[in-house]
C-alpha atoms as a PDB file:
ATOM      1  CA  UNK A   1      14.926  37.156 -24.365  1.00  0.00           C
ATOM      2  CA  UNK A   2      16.682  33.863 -23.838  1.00  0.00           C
ATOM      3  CA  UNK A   3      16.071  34.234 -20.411  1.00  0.00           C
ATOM      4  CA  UNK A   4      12.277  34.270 -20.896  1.00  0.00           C
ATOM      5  CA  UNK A   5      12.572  31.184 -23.509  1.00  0.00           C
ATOM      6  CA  UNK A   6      14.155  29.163 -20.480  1.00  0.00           C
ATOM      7  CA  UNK A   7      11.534  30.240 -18.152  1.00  0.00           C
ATOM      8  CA  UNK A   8       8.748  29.112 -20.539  1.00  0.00           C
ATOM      9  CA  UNK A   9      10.070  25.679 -21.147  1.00  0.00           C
ATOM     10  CA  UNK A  10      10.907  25.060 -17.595  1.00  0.00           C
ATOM     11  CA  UNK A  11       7.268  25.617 -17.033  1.00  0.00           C
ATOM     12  CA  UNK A  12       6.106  23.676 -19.911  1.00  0.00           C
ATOM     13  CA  UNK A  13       8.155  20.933 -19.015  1.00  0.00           C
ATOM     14  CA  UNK A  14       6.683  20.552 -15.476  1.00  0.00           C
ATOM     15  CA  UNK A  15       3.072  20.677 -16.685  1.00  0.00           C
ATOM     16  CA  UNK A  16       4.119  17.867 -19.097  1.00  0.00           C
ATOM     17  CA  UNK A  17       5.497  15.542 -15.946  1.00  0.00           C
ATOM     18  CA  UNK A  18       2.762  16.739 -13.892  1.00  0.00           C
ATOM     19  CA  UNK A  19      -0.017  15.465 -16.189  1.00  0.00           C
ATOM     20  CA  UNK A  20       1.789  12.433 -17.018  1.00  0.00           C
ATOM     21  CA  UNK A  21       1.987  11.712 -13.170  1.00  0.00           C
ATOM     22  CA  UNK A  22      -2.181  12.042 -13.301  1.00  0.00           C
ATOM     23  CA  UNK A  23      -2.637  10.230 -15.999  1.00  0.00           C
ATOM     24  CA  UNK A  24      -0.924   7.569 -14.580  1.00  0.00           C
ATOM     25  CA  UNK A  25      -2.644   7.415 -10.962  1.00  0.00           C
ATOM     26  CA  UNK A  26      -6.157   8.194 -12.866  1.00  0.00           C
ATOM     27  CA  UNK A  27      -5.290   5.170 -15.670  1.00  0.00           C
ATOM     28  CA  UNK A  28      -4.675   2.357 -13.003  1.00  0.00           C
ATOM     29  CA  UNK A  29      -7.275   3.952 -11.033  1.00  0.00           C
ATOM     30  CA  UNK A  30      -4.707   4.138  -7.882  1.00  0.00           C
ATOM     31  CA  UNK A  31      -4.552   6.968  -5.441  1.00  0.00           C
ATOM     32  CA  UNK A  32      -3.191   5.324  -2.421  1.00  0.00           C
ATOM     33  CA  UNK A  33      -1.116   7.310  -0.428  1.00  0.00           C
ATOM     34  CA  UNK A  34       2.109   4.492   0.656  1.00  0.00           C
ATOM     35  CA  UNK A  35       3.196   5.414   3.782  1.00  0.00           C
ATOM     36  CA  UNK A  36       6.625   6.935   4.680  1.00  0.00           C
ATOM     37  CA  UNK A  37       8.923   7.500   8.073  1.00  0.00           C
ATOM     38  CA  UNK A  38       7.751   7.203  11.319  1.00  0.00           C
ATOM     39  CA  UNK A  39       4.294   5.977  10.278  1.00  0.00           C
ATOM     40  CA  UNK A  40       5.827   3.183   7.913  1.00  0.00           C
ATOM     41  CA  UNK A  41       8.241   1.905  10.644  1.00  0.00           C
ATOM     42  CA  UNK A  42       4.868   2.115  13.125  1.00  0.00           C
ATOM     43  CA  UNK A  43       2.994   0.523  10.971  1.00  0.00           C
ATOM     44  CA  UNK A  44       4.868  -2.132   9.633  1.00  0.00           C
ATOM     45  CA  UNK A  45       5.772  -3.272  13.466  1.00  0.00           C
ATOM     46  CA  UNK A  46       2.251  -3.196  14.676  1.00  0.00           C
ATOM     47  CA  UNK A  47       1.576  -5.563  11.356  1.00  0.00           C
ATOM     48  CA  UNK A  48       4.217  -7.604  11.677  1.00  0.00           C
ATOM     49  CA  UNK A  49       3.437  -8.185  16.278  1.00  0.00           C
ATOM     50  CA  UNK A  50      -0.196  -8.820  14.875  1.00  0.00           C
ATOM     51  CA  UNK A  51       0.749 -11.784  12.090  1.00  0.00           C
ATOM     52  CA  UNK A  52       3.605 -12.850  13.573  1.00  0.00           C
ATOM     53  CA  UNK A  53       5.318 -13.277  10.323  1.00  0.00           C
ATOM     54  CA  UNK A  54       5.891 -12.056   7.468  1.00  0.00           C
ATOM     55  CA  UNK A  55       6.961  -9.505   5.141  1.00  0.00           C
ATOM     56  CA  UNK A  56       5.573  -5.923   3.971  1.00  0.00           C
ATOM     57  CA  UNK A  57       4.491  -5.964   0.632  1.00  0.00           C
ATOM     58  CA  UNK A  58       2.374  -2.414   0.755  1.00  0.00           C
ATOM     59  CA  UNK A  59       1.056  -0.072   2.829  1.00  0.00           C
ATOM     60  CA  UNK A  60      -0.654   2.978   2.392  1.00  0.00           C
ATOM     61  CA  UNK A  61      -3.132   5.695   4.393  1.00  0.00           C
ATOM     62  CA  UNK A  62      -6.208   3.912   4.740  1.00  0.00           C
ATOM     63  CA  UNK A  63      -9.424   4.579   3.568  1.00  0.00           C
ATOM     64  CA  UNK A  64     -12.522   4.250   5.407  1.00  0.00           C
ATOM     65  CA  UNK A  65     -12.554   3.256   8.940  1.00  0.00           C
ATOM     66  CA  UNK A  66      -9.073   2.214   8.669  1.00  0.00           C
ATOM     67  CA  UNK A  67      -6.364   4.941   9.387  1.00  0.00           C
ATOM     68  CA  UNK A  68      -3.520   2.799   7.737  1.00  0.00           C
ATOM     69  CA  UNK A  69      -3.303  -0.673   5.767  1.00  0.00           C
ATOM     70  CA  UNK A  70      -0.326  -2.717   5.795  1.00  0.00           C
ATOM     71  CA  UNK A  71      -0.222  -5.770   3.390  1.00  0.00           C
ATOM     72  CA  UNK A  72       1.540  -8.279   4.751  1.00  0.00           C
ATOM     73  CA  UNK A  73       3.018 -11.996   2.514  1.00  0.00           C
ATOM     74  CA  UNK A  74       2.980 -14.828   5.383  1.00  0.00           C
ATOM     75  CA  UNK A  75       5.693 -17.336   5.085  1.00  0.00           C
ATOM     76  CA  UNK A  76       2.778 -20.036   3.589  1.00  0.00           C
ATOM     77  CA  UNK A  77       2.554 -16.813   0.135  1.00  0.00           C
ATOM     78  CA  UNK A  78      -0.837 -15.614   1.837  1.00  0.00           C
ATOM     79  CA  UNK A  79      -1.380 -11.746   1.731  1.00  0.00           C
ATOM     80  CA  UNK A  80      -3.097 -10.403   5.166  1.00  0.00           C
ATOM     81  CA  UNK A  81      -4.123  -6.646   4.914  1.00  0.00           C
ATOM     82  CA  UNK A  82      -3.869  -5.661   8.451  1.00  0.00           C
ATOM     83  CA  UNK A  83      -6.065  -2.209   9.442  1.00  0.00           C
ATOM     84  CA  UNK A  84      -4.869  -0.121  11.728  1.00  0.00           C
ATOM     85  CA  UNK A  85      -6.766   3.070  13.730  1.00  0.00           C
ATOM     86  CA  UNK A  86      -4.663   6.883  14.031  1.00  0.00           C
ATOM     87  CA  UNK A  87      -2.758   4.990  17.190  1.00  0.00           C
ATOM     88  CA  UNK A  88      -1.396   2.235  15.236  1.00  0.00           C
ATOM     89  CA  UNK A  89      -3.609  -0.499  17.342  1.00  0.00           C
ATOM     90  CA  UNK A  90      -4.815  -3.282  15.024  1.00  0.00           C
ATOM     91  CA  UNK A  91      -8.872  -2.574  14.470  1.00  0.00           C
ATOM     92  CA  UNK A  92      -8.790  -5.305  11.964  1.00  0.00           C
ATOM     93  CA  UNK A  93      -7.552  -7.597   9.171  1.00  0.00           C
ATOM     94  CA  UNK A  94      -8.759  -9.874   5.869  1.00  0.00           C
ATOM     95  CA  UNK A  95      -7.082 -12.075   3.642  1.00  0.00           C
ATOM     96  CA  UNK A  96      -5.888 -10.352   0.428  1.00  0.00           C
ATOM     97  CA  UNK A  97      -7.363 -12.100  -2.303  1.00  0.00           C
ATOM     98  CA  UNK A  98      -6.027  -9.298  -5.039  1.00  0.00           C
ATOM     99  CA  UNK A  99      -2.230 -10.475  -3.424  1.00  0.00           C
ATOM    100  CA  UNK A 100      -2.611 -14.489  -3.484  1.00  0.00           C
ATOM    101  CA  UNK A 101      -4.158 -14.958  -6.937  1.00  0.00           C
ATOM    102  CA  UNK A 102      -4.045 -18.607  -8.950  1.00  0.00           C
ATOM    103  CA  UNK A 103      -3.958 -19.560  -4.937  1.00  0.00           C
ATOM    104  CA  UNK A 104      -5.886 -22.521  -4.539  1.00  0.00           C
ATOM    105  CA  UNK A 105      -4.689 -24.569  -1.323  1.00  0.00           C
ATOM    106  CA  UNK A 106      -6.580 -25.683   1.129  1.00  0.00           C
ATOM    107  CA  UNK A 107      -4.220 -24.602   4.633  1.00  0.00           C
ATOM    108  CA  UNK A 108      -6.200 -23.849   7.252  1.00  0.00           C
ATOM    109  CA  UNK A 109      -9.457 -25.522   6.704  1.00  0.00           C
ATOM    110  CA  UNK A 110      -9.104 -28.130   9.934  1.00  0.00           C
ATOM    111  CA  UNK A 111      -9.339 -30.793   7.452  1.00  0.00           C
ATOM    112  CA  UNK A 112      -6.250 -32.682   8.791  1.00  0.00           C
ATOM    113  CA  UNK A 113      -6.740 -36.033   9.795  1.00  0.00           C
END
């Protein structure tokens, strides 16, 4: 009988952390997949060759056209999310606004007399 008990509240106890874990992702409305091994060292390098700088803040399996994202923070605190196809070749990038917010200089504009 004991045996039985232990069996139930093994069970019960992973249903508990398994709907915690949903609630969590379905709460802050998050299901990105971060990326792990081979593809996070692949990714991260073909990021990295394509700013030039920088560090890896995020990455994840990418949604739409994109087979990967990699967010990376340039030296000047700017976040570039980098896109990358299945071969890891850069098909495109964008300034992260979500990653530089309160952000309000004015780098880059060609203003510089």
């Amino acid at each position: 009988m004991r045996t039985k008990t232990k069996v139930v509240t093994a069970g019960a106890a992973a249903l508990v952390v398994a709907g915690a874990a949903a609630t969590v992702s379905v709460a802050t409305g998050s299901d990105d997949q971060p990326l792990e091994g081979s593809q996070l060292e692949r990714a991260t390098a073909a990021a990295l060759a394509h700013t030039g700088e920088g560090l890896v803040v995020e990455s994840e399996v990418g949604d739409g056209a994109a087979s990967y994202e990699v967010e990376v923070r340039l030296d000047d605190g700017s976040v570039v999310e980098v896109q990358l196809d299945e071969r890891f070749d850069v098909i495109g990038d964008a300034i992260d606004d979500d990653g530089n917010e309160g952000s309000d200089d004015d780098e880059g504009t060609g203003d510089d007399a």
